[in-house]
N, C-alpha and C. Protein backbone atom coordinates (compact mmCIF):
# COMPACT_ATOMS: atom_id res chain seq x y z
N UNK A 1 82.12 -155.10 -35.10
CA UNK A 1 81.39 -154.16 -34.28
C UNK A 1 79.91 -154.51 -34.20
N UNK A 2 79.32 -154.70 -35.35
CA UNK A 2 77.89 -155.12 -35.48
C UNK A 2 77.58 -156.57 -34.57
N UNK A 3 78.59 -157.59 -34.62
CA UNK A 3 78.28 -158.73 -33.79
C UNK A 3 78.61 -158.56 -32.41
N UNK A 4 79.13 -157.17 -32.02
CA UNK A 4 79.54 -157.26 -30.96
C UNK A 4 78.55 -156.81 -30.32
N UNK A 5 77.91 -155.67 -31.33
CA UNK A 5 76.83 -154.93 -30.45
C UNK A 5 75.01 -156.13 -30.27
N UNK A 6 75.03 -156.78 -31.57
CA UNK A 6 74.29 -158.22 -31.69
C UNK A 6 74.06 -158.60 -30.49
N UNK A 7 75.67 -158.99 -29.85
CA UNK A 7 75.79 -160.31 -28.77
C UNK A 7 75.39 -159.43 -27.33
N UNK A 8 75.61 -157.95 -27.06
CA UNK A 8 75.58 -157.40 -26.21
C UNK A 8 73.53 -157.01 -26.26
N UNK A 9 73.14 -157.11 -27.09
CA UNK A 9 71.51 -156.74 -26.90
C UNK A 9 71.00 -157.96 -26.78
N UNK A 10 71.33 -159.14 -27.38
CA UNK A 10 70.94 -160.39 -26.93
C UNK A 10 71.06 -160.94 -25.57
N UNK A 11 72.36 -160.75 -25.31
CA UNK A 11 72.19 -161.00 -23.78
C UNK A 11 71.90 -160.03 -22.66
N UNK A 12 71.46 -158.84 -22.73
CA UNK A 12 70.93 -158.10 -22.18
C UNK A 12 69.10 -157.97 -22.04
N UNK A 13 68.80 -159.00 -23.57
CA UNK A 13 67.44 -159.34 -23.14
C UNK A 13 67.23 -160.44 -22.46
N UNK A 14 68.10 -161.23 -22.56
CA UNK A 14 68.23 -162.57 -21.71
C UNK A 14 68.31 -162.20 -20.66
N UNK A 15 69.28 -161.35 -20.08
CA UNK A 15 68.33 -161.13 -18.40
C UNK A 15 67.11 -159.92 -17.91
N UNK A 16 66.91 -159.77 -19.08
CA UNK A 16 65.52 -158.86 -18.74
C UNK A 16 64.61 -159.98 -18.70
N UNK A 17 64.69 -160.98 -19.18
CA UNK A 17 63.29 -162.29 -18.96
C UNK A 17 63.47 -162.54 -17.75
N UNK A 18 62.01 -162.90 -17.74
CA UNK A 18 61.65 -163.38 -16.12
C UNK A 18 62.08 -165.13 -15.90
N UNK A 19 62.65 -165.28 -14.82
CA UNK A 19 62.89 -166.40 -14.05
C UNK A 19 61.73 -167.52 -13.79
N UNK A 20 61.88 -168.33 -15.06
CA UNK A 20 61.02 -169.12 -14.63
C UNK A 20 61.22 -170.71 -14.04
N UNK A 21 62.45 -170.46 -13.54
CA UNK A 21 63.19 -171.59 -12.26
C UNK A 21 62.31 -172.17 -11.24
N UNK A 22 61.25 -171.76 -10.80
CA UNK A 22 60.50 -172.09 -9.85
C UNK A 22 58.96 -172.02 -9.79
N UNK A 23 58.03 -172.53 -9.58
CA UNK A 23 56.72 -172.42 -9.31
C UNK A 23 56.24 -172.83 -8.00
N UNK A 24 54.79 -173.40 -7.90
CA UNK A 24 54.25 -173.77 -7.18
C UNK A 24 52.54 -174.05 -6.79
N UNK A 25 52.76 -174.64 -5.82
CA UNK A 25 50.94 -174.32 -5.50
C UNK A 25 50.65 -173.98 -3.82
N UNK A 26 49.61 -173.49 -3.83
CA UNK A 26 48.90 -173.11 -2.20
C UNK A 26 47.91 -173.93 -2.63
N UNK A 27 47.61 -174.75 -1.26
CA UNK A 27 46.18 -175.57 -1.02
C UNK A 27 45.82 -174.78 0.40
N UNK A 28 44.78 -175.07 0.13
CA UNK A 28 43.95 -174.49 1.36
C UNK A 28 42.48 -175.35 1.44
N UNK A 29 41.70 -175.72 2.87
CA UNK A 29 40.49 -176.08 3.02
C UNK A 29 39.54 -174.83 3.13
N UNK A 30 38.45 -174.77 3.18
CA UNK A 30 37.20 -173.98 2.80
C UNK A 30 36.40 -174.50 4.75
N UNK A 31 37.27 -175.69 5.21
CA UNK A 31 35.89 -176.02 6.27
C UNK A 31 36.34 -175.15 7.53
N UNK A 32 36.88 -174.32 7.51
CA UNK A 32 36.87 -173.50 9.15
C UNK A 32 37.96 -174.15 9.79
N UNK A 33 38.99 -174.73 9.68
CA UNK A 33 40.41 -175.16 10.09
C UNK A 33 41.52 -174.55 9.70
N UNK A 34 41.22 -173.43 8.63
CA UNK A 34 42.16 -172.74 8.12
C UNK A 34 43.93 -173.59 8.29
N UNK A 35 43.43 -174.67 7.28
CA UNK A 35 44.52 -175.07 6.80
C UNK A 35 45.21 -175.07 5.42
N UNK A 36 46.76 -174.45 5.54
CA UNK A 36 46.62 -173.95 4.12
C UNK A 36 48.43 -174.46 4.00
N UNK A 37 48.61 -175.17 2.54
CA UNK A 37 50.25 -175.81 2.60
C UNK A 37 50.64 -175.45 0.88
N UNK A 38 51.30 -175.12 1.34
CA UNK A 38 52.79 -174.35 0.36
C UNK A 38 53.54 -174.87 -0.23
N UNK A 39 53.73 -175.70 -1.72
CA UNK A 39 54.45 -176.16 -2.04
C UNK A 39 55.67 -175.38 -2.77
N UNK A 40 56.79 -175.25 -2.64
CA UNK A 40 57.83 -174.89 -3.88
C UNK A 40 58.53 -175.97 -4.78
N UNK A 41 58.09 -176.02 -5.79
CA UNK A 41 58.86 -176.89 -6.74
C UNK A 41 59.74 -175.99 -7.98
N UNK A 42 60.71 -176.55 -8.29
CA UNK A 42 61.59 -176.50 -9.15
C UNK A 42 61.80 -176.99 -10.59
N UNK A 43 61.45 -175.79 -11.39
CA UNK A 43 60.90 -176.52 -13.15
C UNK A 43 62.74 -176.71 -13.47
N UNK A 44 62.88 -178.38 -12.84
CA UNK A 44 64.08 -178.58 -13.76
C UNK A 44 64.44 -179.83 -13.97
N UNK A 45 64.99 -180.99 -14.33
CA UNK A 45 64.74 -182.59 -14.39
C UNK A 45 64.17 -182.98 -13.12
N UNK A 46 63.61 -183.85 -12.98
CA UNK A 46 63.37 -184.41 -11.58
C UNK A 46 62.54 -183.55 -10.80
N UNK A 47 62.59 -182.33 -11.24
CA UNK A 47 61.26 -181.46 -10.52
C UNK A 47 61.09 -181.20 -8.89
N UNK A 48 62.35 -181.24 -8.45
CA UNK A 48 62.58 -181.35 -7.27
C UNK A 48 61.30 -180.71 -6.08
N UNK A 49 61.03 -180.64 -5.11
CA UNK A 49 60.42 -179.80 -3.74
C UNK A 49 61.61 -179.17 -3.07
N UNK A 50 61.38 -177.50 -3.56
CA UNK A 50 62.56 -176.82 -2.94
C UNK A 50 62.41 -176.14 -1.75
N UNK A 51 60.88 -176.17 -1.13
CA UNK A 51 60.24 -175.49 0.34
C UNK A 51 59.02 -176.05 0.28
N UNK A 52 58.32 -176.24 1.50
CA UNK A 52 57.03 -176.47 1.66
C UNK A 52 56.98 -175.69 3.10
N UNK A 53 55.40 -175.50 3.40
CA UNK A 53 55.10 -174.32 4.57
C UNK A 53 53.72 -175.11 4.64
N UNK A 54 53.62 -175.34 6.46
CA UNK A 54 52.18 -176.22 6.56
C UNK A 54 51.47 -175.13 7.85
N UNK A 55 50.67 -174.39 7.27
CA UNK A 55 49.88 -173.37 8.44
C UNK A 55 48.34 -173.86 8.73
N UNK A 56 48.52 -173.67 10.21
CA UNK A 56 47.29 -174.18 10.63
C UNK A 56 47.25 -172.85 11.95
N UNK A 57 46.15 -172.38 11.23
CA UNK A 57 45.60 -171.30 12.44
C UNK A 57 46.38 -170.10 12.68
N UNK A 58 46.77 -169.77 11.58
CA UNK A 58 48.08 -168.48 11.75
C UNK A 58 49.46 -169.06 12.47
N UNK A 59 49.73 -170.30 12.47
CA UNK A 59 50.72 -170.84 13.22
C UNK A 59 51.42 -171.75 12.04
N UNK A 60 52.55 -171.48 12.04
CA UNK A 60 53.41 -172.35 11.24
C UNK A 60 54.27 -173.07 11.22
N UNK A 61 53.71 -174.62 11.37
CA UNK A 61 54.80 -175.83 11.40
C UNK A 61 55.64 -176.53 10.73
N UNK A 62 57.07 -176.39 11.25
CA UNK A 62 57.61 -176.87 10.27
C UNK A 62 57.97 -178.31 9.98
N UNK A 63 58.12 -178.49 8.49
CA UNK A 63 57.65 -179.88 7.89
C UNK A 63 58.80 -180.43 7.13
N UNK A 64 59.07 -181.23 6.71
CA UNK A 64 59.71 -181.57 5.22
C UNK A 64 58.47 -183.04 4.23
N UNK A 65 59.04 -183.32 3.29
CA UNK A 65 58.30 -183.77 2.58
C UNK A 65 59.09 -184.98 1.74
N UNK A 66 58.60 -185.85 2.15
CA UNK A 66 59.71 -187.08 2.04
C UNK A 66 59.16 -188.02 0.72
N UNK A 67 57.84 -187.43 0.50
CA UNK A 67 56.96 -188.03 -0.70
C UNK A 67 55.99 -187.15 -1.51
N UNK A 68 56.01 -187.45 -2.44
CA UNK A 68 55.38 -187.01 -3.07
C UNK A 68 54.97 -186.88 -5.19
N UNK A 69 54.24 -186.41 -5.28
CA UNK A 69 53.94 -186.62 -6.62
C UNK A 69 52.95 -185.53 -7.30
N UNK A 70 53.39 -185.51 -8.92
CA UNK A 70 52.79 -184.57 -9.04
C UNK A 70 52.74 -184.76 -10.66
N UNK A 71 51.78 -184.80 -11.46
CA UNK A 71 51.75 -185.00 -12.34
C UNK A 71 50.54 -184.16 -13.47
N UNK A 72 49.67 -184.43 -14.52
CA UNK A 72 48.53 -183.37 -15.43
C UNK A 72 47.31 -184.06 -14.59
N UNK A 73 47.89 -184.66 -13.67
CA UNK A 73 46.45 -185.97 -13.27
C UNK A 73 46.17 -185.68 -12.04
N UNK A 74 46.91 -185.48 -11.16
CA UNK A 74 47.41 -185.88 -9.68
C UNK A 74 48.31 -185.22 -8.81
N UNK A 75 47.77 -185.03 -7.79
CA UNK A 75 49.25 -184.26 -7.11
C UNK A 75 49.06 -184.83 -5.41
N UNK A 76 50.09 -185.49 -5.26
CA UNK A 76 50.11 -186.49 -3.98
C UNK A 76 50.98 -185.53 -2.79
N UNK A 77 50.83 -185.67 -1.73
CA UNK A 77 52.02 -185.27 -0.79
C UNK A 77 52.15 -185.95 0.01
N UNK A 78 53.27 -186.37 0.85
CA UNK A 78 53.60 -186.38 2.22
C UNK A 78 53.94 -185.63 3.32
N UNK A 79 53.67 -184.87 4.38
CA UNK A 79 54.19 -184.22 5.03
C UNK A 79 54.91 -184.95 6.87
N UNK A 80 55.95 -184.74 6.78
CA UNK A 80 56.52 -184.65 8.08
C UNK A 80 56.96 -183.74 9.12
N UNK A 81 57.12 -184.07 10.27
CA UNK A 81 57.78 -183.61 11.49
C UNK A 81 59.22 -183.06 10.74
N UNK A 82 60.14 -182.48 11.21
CA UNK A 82 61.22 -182.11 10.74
C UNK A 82 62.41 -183.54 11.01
N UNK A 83 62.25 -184.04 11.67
CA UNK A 83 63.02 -185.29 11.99
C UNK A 83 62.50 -186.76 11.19
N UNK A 84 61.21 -186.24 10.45
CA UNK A 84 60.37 -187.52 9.48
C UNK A 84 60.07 -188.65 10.57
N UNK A 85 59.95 -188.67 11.43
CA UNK A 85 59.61 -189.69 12.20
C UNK A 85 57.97 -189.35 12.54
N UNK A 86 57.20 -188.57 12.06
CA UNK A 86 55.71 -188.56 12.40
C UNK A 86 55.23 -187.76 11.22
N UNK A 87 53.99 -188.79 10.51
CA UNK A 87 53.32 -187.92 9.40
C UNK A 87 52.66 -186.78 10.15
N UNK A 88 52.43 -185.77 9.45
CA UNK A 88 51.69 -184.89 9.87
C UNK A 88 50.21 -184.49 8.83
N UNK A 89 50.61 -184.42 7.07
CA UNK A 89 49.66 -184.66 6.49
C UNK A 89 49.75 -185.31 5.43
N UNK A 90 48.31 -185.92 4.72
CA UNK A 90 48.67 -186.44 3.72
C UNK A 90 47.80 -185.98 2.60
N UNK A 91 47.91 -185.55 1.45
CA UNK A 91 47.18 -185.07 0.56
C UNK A 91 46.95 -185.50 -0.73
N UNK A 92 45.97 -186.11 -1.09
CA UNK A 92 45.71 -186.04 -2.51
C UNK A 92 44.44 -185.38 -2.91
N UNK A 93 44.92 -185.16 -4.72
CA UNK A 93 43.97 -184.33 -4.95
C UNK A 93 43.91 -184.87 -6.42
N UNK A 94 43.03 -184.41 -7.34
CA UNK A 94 42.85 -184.81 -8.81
C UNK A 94 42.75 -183.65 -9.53
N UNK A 95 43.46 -183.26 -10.70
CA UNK A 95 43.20 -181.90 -11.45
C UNK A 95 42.31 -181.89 -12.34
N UNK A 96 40.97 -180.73 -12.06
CA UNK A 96 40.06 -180.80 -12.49
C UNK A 96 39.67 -179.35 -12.58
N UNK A 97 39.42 -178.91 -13.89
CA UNK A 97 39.23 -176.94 -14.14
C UNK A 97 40.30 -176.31 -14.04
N UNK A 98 41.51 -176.71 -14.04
CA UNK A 98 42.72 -175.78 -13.73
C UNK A 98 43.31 -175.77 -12.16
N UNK A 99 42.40 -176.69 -11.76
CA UNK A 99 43.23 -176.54 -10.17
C UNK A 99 43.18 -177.98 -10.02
N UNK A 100 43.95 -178.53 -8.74
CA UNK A 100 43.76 -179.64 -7.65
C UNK A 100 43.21 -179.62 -6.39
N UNK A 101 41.72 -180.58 -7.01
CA UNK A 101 40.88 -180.58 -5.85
C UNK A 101 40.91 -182.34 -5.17
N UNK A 102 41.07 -182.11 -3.86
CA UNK A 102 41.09 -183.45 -3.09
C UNK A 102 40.93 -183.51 -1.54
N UNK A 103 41.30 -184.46 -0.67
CA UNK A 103 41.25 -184.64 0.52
C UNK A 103 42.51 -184.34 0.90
N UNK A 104 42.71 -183.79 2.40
CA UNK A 104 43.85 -183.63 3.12
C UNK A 104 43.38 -184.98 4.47
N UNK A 105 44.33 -185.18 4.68
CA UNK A 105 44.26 -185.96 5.99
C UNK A 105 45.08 -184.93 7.17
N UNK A 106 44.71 -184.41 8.36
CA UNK A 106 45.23 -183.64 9.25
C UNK A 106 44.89 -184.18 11.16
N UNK A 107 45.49 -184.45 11.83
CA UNK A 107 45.17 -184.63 13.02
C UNK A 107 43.65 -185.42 12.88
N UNK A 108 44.25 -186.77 12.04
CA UNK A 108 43.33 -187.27 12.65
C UNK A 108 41.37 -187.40 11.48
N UNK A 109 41.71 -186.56 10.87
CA UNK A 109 40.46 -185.88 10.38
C UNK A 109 40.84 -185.44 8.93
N UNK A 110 40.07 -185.96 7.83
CA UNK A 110 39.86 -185.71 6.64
C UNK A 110 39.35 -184.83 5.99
N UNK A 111 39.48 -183.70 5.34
CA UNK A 111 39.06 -182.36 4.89
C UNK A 111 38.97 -181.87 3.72
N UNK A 112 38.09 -181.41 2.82
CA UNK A 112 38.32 -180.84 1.70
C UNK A 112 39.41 -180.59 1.42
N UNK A 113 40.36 -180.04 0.48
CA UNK A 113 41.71 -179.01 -0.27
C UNK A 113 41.32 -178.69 -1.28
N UNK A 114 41.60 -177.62 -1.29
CA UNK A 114 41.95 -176.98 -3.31
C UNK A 114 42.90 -176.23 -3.38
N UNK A 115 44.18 -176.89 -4.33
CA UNK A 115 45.15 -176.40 -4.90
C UNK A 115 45.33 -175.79 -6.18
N UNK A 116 45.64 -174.61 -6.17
CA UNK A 116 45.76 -173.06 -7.36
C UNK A 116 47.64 -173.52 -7.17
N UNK A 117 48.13 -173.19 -8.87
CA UNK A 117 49.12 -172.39 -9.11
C UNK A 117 49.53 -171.61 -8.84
N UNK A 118 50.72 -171.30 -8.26
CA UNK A 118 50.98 -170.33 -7.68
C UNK A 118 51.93 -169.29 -8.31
């Protein structure tokens, strides 16, 4: 009875913990282009990209992400067209104070980013 009731409060706190299956980051520029990209990654081997979201101007294009990297150092992206046949952005950044700060490449034109945890 005692192990039964044991096994039944144990796993009843096991799903009272929070889900920590997923994270992420928002980057955004500061220069008046209001460009801002969404990463979802997945805390599990291989660390997969489970969504990304690329908004420019209250408008939202959709992308996939065919590259990328992410490491205590660095956090790289690729962004594409939905068919990957045209980059759309490219981002690196270096982690420095708790965030990733770097350049975006967008239409053409190179821009501040800073990426927060999300």
């Amino acid at each position: 009875m005692r192990k039964t009731l044991f096994l039944a409060a144990a796993f009843s706190l096991a799903l009272a913990a929070p889900a920590q299956a997923t994270g992420g980051y928002i980057c955004r520029t500061a220069d008046g282009s209001d460009l801002e990209i969404a990463v979802g990654i997945g805390h599990v081997p291989g660390a997969p990209i489970i969504g990304t979201q690329l908004r420019a101007k209250d408008r939202v294009i959709p992308v996939n992400a065919p590259q990328w990297w992410l490491d205590d150092e660095e956090l790289r992206l690729l962004l594409t067209d939905t068919e990957a046949l045209d980059t759309l952005v490219t981002l690196r950044a270096r982690f420095t104070d708790g965030r990733y700060d770097g350049t975006v490449e967008w239409q053409g034109a190179k821009r501040w980013i800073r990426c927060y945890e999300n």
